[in-house]
N, C-alpha and C. Protein backbone atom coordinates (compact mmCIF):
# COMPACT_ATOMS: atom_id res chain seq x y z
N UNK A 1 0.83 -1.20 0.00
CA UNK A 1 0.00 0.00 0.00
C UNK A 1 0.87 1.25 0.00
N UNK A 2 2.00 1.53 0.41
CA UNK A 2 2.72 1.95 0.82
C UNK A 2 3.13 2.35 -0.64
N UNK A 3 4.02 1.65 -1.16
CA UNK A 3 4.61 1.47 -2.48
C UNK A 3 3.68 2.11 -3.12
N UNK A 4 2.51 1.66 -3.10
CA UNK A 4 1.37 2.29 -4.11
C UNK A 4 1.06 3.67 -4.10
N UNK A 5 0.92 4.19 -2.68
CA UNK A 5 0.88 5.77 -2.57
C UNK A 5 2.37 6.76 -2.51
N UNK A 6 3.05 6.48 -2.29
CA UNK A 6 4.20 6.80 -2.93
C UNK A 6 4.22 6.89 -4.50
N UNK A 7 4.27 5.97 -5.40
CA UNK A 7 4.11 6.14 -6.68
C UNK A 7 2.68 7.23 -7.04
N UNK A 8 1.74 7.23 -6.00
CA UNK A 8 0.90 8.11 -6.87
C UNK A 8 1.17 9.48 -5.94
N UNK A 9 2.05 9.85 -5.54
CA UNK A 9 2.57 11.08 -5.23
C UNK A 9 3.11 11.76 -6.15
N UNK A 10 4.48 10.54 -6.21
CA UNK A 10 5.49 10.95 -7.68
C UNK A 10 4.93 11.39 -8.80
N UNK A 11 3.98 10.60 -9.38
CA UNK A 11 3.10 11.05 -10.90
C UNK A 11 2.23 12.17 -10.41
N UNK A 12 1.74 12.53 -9.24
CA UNK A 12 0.79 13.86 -9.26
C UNK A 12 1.28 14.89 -9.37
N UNK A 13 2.67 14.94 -8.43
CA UNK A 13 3.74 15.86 -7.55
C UNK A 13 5.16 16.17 -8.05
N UNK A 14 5.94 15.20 -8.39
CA UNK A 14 7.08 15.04 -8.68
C UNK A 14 6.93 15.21 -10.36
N UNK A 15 6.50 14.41 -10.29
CA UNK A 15 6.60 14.37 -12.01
C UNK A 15 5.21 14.99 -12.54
N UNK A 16 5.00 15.57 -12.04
CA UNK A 16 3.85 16.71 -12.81
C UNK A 16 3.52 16.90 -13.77
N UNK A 17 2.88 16.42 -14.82
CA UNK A 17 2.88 16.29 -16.15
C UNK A 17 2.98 18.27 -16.47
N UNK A 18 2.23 18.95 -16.28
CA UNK A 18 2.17 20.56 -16.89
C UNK A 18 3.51 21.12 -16.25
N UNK A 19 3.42 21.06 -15.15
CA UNK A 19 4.48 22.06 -13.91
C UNK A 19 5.84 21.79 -14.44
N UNK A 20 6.33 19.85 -14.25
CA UNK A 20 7.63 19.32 -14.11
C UNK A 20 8.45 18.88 -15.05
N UNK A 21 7.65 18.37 -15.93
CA UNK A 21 7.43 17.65 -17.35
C UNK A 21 7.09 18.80 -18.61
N UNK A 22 6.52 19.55 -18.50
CA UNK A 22 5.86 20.85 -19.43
C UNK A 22 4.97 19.97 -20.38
N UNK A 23 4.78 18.80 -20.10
CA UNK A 23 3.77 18.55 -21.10
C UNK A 23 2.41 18.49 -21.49
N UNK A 24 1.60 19.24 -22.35
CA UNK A 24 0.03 19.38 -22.31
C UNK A 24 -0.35 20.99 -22.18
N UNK A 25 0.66 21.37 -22.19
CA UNK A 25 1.02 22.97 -21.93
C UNK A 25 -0.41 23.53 -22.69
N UNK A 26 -0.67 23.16 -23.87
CA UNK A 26 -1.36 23.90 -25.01
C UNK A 26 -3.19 23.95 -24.32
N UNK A 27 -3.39 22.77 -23.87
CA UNK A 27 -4.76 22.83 -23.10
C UNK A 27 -5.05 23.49 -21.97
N UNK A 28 -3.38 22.96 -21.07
CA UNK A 28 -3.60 23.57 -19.68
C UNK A 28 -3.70 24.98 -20.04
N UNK A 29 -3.37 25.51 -20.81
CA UNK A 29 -3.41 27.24 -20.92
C UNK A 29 -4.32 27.71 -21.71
N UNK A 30 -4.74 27.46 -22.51
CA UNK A 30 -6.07 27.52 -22.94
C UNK A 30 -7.43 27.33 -21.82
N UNK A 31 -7.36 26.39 -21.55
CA UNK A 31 -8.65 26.00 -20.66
C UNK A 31 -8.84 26.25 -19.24
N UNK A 32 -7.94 27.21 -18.85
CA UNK A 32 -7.21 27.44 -17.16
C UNK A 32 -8.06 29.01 -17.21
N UNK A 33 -8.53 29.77 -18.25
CA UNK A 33 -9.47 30.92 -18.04
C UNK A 33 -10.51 30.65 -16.94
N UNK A 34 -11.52 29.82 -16.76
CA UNK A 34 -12.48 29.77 -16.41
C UNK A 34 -12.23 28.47 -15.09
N UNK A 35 -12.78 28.76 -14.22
CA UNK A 35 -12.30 27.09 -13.24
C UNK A 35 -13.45 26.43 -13.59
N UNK A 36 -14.78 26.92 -14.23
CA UNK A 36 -15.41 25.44 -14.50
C UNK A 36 -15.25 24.72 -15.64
N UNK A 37 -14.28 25.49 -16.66
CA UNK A 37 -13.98 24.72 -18.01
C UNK A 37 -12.46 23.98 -17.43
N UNK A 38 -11.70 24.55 -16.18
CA UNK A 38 -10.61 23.55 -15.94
C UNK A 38 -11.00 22.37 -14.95
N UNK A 39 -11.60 22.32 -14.20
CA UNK A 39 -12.40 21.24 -13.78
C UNK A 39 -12.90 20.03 -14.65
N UNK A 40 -13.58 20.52 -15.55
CA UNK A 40 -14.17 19.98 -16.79
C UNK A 40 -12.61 19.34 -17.38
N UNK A 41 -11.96 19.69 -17.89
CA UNK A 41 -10.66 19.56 -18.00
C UNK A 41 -9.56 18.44 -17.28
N UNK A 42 -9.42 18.77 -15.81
CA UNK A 42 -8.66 17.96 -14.97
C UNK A 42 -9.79 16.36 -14.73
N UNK A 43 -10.66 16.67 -14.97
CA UNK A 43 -11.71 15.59 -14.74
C UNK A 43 -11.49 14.67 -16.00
N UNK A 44 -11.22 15.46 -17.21
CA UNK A 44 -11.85 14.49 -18.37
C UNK A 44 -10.07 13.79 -18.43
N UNK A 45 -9.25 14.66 -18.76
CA UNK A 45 -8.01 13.91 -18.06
C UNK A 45 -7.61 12.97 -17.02
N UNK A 46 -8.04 13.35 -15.89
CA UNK A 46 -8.18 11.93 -15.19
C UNK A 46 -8.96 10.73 -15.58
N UNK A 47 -9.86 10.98 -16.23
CA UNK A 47 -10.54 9.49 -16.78
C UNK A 47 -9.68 8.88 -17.45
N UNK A 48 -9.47 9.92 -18.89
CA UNK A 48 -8.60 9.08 -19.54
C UNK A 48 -7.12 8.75 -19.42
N UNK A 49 -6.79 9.43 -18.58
CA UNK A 49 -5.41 8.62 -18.10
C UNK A 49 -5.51 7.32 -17.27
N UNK A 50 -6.72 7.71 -16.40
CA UNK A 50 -6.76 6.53 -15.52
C UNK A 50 -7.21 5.27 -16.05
N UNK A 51 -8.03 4.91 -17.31
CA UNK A 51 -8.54 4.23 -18.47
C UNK A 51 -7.26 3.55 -18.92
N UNK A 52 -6.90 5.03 -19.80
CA UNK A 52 -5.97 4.28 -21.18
C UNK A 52 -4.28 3.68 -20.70
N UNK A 53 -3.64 4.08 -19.65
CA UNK A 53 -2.93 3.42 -18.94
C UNK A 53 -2.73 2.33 -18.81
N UNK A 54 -3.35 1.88 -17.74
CA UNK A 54 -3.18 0.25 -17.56
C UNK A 54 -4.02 -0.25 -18.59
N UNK A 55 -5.11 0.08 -19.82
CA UNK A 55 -5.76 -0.93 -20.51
C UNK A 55 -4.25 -0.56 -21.88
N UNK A 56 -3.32 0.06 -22.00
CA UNK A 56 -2.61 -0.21 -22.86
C UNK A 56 -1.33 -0.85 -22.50
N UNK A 57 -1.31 -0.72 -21.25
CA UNK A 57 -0.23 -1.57 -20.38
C UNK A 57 -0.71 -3.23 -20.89
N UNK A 58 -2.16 -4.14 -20.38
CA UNK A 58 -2.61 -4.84 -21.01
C UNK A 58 -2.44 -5.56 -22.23
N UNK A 59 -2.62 -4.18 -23.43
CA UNK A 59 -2.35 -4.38 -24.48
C UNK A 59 -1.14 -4.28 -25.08
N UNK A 60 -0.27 -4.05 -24.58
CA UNK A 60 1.55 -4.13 -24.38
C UNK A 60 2.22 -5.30 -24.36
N UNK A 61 1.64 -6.01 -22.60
CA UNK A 61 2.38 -6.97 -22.86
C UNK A 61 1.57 -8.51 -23.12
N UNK A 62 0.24 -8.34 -23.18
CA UNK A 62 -0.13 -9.56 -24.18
C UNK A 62 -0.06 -9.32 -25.71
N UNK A 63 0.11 -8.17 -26.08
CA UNK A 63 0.38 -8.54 -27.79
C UNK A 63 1.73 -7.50 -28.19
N UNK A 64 2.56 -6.94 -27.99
CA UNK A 64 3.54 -5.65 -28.64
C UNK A 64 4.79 -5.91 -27.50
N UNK A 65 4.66 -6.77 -26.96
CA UNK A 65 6.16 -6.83 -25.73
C UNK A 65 7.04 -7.86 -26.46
N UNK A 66 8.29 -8.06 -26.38
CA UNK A 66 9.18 -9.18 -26.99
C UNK A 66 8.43 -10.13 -26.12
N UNK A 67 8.66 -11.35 -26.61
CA UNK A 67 8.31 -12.72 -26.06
C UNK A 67 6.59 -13.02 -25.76
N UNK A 68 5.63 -11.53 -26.14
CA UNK A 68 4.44 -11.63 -25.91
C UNK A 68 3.70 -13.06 -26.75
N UNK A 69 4.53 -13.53 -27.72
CA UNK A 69 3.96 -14.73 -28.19
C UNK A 69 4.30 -15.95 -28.05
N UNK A 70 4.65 -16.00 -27.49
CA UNK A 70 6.07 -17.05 -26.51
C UNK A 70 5.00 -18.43 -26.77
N UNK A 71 3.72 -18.25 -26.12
CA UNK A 71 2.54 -19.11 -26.03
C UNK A 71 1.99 -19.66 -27.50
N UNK A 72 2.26 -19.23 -28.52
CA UNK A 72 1.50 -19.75 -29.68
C UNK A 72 3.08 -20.27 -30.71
N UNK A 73 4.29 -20.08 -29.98
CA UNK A 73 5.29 -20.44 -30.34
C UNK A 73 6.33 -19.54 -31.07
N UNK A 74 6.00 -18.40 -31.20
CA UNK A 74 6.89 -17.33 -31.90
C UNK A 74 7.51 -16.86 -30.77
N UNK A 75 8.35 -17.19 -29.97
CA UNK A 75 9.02 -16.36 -28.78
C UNK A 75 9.94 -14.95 -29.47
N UNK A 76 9.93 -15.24 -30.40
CA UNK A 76 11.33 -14.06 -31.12
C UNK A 76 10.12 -12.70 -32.03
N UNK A 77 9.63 -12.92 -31.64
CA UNK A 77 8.35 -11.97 -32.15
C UNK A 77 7.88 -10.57 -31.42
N UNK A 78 8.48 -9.41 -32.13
CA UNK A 78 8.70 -8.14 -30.83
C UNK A 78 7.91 -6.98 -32.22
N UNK A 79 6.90 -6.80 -31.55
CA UNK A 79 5.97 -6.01 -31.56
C UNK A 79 5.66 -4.77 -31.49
N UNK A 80 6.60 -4.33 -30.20
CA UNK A 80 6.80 -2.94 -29.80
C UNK A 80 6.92 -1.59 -30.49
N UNK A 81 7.50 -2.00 -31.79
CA UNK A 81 7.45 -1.38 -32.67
C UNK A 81 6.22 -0.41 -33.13
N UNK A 82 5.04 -1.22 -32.94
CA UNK A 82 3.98 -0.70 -33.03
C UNK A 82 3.11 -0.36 -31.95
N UNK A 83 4.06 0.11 -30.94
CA UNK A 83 3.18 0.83 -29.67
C UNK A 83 2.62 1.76 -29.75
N UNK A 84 3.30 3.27 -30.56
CA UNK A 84 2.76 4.01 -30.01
C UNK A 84 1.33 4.18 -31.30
N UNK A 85 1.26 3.63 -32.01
CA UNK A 85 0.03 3.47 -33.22
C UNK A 85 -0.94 2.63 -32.22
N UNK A 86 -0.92 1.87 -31.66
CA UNK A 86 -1.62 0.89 -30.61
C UNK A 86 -2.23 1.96 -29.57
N UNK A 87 -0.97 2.71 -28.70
CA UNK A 87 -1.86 3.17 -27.72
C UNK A 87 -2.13 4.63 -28.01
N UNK A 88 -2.47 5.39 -29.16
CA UNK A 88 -2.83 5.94 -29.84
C UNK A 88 -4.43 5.64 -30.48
N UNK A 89 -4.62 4.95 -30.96
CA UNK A 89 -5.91 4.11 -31.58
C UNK A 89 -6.74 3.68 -29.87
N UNK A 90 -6.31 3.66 -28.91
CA UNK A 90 -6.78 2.84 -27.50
C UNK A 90 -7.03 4.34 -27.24
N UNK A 91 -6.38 5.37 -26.86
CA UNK A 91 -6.66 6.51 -26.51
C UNK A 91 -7.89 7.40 -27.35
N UNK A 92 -7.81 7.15 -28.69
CA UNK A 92 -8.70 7.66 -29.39
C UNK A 92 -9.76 6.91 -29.05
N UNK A 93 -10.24 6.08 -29.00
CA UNK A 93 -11.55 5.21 -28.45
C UNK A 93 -12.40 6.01 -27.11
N UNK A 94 -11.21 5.87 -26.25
CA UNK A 94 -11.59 6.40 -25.10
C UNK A 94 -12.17 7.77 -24.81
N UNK A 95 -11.46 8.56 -25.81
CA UNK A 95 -11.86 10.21 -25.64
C UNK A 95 -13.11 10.49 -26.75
N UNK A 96 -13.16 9.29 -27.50
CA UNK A 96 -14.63 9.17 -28.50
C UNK A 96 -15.58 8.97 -27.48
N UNK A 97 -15.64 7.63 -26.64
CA UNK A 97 -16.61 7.77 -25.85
C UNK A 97 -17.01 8.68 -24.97
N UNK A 98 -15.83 9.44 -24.04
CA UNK A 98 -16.15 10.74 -22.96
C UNK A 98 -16.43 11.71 -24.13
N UNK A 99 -16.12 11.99 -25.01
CA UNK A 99 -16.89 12.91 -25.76
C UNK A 99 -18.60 12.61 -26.18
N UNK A 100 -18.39 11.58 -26.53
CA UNK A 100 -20.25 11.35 -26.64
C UNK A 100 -20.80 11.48 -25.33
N UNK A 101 -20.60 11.01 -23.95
CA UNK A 101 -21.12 11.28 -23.28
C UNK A 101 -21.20 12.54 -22.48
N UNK A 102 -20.21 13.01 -22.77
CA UNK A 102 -20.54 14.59 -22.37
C UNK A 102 -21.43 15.35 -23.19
N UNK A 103 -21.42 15.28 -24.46
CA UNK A 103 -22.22 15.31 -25.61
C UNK A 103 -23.78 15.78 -24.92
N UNK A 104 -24.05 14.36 -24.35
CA UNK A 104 -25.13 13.75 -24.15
C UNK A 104 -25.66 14.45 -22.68
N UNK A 105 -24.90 13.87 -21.90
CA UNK A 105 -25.67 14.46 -20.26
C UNK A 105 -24.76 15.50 -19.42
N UNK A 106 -23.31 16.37 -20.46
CA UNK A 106 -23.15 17.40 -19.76
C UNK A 106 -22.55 18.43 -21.22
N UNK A 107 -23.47 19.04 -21.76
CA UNK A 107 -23.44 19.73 -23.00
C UNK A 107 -22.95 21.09 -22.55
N UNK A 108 -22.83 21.29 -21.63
CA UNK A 108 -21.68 22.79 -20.81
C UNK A 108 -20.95 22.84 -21.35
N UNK A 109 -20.25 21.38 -20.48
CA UNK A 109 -18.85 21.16 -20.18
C UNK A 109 -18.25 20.74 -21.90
N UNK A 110 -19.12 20.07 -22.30
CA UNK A 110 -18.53 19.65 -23.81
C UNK A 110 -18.72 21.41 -25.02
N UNK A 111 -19.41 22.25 -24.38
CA UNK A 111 -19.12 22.74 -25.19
C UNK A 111 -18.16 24.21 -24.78
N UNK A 112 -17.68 23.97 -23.44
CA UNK A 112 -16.68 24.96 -22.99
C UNK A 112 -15.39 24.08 -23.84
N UNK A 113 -15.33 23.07 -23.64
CA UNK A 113 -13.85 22.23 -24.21
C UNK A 113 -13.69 22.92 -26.00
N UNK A 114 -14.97 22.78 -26.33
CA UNK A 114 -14.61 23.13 -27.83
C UNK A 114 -14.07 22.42 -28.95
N UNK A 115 -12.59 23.00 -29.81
CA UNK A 115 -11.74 22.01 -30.33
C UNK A 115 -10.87 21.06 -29.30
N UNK A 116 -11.09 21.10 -28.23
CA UNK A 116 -9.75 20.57 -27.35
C UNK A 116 -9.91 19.28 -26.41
N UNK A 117 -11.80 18.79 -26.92
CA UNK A 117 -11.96 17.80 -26.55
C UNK A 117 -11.64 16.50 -27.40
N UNK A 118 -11.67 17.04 -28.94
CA UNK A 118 -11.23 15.61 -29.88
C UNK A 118 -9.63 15.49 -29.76
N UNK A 119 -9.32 16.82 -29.51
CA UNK A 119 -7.66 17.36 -29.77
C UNK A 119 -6.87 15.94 -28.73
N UNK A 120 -7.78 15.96 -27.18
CA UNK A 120 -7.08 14.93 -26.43
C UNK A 120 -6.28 14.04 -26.34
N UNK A 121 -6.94 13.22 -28.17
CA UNK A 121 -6.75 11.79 -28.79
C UNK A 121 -5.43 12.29 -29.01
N UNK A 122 -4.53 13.19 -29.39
CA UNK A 122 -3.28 13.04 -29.39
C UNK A 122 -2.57 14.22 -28.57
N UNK A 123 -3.02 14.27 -27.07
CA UNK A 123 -2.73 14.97 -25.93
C UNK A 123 -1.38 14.64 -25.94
N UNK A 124 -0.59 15.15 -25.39
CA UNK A 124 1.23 14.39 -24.94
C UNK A 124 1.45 14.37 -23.92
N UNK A 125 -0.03 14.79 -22.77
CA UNK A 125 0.14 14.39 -21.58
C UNK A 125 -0.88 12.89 -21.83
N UNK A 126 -1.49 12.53 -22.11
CA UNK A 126 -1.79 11.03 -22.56
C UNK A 126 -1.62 10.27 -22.73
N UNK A 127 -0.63 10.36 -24.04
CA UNK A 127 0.57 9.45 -24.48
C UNK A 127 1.68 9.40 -23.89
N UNK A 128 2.19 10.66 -23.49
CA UNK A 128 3.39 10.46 -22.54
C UNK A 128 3.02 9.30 -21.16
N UNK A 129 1.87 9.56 -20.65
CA UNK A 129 1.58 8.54 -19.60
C UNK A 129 2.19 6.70 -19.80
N UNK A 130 1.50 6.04 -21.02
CA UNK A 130 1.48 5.47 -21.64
C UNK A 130 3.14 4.85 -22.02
N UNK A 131 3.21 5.66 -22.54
CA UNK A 131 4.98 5.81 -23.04
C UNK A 131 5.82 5.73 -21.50
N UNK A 132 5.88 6.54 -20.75
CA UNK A 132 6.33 6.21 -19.31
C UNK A 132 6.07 5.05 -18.86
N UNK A 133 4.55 4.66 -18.87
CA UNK A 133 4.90 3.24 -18.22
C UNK A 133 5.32 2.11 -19.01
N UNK A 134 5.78 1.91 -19.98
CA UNK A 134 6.56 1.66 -20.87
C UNK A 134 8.11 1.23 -20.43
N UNK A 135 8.46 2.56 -20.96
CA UNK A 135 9.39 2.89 -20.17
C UNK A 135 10.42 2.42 -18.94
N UNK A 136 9.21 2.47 -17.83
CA UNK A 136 9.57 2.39 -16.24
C UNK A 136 9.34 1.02 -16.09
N UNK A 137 8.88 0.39 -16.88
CA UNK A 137 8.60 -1.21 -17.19
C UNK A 137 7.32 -1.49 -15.49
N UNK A 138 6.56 -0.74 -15.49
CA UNK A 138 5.52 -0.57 -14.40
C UNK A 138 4.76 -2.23 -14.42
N UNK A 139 4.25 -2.75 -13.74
CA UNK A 139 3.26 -3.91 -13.70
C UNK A 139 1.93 -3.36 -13.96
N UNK A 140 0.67 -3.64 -14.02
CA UNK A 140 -0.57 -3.89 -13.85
C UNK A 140 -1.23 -3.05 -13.19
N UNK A 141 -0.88 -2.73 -11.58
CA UNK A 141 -1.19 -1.98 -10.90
C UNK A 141 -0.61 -0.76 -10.47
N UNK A 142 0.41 -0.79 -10.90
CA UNK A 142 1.40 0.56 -10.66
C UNK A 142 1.34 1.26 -12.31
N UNK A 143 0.66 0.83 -13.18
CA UNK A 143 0.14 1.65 -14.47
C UNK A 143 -1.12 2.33 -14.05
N UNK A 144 -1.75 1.27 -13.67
CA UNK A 144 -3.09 2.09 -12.68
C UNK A 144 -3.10 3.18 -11.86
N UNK A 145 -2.02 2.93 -10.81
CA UNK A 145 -1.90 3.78 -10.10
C UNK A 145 -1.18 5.37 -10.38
N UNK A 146 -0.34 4.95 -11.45
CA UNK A 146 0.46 6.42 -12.25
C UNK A 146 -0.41 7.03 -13.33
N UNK A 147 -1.20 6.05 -13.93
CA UNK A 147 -2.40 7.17 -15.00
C UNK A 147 -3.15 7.50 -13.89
N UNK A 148 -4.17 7.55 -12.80
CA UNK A 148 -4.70 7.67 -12.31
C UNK A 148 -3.79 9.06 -11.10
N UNK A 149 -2.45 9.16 -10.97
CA UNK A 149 -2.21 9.84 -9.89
C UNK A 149 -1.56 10.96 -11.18
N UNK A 150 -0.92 10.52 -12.73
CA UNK A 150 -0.95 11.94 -13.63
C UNK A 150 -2.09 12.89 -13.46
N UNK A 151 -3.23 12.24 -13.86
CA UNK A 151 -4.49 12.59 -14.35
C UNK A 151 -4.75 13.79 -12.95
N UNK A 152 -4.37 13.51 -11.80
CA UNK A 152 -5.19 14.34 -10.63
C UNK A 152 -3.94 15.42 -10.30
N UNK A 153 -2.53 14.88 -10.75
CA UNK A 153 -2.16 15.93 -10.70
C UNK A 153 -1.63 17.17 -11.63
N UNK A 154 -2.56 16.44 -12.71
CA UNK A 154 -3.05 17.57 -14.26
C UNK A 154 -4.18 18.40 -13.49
N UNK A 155 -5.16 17.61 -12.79
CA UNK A 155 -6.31 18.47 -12.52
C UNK A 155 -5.64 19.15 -11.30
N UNK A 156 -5.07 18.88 -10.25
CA UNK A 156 -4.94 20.38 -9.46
C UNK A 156 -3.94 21.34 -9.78
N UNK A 157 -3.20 21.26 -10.87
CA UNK A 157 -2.86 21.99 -11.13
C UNK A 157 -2.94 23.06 -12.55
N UNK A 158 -3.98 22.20 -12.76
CA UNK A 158 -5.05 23.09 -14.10
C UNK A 158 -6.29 23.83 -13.12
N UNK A 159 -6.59 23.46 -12.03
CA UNK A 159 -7.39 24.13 -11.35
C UNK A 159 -6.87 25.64 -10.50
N UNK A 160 -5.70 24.93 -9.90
CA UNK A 160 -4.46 26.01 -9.38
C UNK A 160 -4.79 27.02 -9.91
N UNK A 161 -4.26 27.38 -11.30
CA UNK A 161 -3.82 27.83 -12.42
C UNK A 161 -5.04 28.85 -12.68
N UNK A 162 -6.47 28.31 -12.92
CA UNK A 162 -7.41 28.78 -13.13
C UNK A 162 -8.24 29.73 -11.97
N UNK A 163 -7.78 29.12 -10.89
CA UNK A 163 -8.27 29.96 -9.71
C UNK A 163 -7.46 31.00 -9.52
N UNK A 164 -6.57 31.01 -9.72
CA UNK A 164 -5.77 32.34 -9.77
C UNK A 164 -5.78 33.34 -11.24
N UNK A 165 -5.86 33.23 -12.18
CA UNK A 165 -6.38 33.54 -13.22
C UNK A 165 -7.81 34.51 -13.09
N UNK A 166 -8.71 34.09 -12.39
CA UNK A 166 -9.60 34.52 -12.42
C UNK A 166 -9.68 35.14 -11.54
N UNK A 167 -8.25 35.41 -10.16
CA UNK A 167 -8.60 36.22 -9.46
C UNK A 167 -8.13 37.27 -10.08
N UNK A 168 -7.05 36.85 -10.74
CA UNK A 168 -6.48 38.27 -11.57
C UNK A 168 -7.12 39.54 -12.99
N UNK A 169 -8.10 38.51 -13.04
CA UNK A 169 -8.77 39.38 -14.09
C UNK A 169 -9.54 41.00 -13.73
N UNK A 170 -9.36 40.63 -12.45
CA UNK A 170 -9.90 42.36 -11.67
C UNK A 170 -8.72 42.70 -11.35
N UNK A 171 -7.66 42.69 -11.59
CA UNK A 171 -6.46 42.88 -11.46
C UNK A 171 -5.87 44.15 -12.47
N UNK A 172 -4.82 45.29 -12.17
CA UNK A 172 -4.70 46.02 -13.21
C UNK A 172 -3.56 45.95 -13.66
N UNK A 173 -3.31 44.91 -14.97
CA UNK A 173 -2.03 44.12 -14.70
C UNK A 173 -1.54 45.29 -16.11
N UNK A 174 -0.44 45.11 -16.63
CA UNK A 174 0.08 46.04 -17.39
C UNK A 174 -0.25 45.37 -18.66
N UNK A 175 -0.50 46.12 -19.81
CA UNK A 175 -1.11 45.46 -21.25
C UNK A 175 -0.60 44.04 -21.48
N UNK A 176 0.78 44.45 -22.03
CA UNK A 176 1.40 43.42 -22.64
C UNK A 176 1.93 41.78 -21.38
N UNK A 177 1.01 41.88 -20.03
CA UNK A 177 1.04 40.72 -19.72
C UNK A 177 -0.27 40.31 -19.27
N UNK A 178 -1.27 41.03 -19.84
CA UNK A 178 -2.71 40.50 -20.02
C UNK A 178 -3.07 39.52 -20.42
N UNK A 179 -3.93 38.53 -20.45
CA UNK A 179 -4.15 37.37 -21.21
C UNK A 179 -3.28 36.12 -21.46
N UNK A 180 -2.61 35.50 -22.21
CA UNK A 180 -1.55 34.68 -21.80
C UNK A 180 -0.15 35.04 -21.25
N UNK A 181 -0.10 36.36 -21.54
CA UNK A 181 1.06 36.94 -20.58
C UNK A 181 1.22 36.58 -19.51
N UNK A 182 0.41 36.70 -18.76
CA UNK A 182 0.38 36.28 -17.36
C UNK A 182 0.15 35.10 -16.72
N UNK A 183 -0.87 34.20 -17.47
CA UNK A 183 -0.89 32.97 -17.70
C UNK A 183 0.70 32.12 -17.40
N UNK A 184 2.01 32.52 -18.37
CA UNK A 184 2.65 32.12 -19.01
C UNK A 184 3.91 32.15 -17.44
N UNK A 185 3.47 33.63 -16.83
CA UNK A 185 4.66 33.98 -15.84
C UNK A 185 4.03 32.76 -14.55
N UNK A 186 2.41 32.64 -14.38
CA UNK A 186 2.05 32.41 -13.45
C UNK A 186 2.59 30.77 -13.26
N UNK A 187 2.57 30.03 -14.92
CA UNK A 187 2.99 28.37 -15.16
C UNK A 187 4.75 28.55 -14.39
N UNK A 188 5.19 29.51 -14.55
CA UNK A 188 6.88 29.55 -14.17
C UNK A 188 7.13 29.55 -12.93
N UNK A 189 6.14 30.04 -12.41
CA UNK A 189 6.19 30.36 -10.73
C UNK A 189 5.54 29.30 -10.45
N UNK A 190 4.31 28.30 -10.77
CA UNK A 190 4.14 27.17 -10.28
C UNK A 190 4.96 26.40 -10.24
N UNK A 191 6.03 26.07 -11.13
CA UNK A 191 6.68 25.39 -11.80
C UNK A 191 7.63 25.07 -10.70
N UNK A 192 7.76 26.30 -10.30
CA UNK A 192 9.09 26.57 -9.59
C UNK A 192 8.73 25.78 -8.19
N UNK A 193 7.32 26.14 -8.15
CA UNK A 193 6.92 25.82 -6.58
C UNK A 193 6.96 23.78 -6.44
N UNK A 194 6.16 23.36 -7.49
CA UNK A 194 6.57 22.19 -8.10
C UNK A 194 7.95 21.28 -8.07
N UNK A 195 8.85 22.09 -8.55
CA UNK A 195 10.13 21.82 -8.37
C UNK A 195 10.91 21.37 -7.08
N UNK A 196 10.12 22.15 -5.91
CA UNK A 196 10.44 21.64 -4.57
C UNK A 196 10.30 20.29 -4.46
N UNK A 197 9.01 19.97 -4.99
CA UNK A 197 8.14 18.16 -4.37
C UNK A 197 9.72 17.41 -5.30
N UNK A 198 10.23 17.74 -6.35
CA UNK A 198 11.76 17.17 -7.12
C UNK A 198 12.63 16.86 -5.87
N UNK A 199 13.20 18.20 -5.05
CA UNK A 199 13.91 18.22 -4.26
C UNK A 199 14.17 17.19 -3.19
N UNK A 200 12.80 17.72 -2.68
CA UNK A 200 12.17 16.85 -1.13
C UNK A 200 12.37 14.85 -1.63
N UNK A 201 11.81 14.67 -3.10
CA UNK A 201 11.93 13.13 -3.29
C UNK A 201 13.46 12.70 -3.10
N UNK A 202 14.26 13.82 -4.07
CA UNK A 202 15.38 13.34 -3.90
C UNK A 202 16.37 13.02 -2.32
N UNK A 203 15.91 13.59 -1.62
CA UNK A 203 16.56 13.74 -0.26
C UNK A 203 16.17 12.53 0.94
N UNK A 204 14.53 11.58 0.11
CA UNK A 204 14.43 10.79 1.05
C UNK A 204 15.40 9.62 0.94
């Protein structure tokens, strides 16, 4: 258990997909105006990280891992090659369905997202998930547990982001750092703050 919450520290905290990592930059800043379109946002991200993760982890190492055919007698048969087309096509599925259903019973939220809800299907905070656990050669449950602890710590810090944003808009900030200007200084100073949870891991 232990092991398990630890790892979902690291992926919320440490490895921060927006803050630590910079990746996904293009949504988080776009969609960080309003906190109920970043909510909407950190939410639909956590699904699908927490989803397409371990179900492409799954699909990794029963069909695209070396030796995944070991069982039908091709042991020399390496696949991998075609991962990221695999969990690409798995991700697109997934953000087809949360798009229909937002569609359907939350037409707000689907239509605050805009272009940036199909855009998802090739998010690079998504795929990077995916690709990391890859990577980190994760099991079953520790893919679970790292799409699921990216995903929440995309959403508090797309929420962060947005709550301050909107306090600043009554703010009398100087022209030229109006609008993503400020946006842009505010990601640097999170970033920075972010950078600590780096520190603190390294020292235990």
């Amino acid at each position: 258990m232990s092991d398990a919450w630890n790892l979902f520290l690291l992926a919320a905290f440490v490895d921060n997909m927006p803050l630590t990592l910079f990746l996904g930059l293009c949504t988080f800043l776009a969609l960080s105006r309003r906190t109920e379109s970043a909510i909407g946002l950190g939410v639909a991200m956590t699904f699908v990280l927490g989803v397409s993760v371990p179900l492409n982890h799954l699909i990794y190492q029963a069909v695209l891992a070396p030796g995944a055919w070991a069982w039908a007698g091709r042991p020399e048969l390496d696949l991998s090659y075609l991962a990221l087309i695999a969990f690409i096509g798995v991700i697109a599925a997934i953000v087809q369905l949360l798009e229909m259903v937002l569609d359907r019973y939350f037409p707000r939220i689907h239509a605050a997202f805009g272009v940036f809800l199909p855009l998802l299907t090739v998010q690079c905070v998504i795929l990077g998930g995916s690709l990391f656990m890859v990577e980190r050669s994760y099991n079953f449950a520790q893919s679970a547990v790292f799409g699921f602890g990216s995903g929440v710590g995309f959403f508090v810090a797309v929420v962060m982001l947005s709550a301050i944003r909107v306090r600043l808009a009554y703010a009398d900030l100087p022209a030229g750092l109006r609008g993503l200007g400020i946006a842009f200084v505010l990601t640097g100073l999170m970033s920075l703050g972010f950078a600590s949870f780096t520190q603190m891991a390294a020292a235990q």
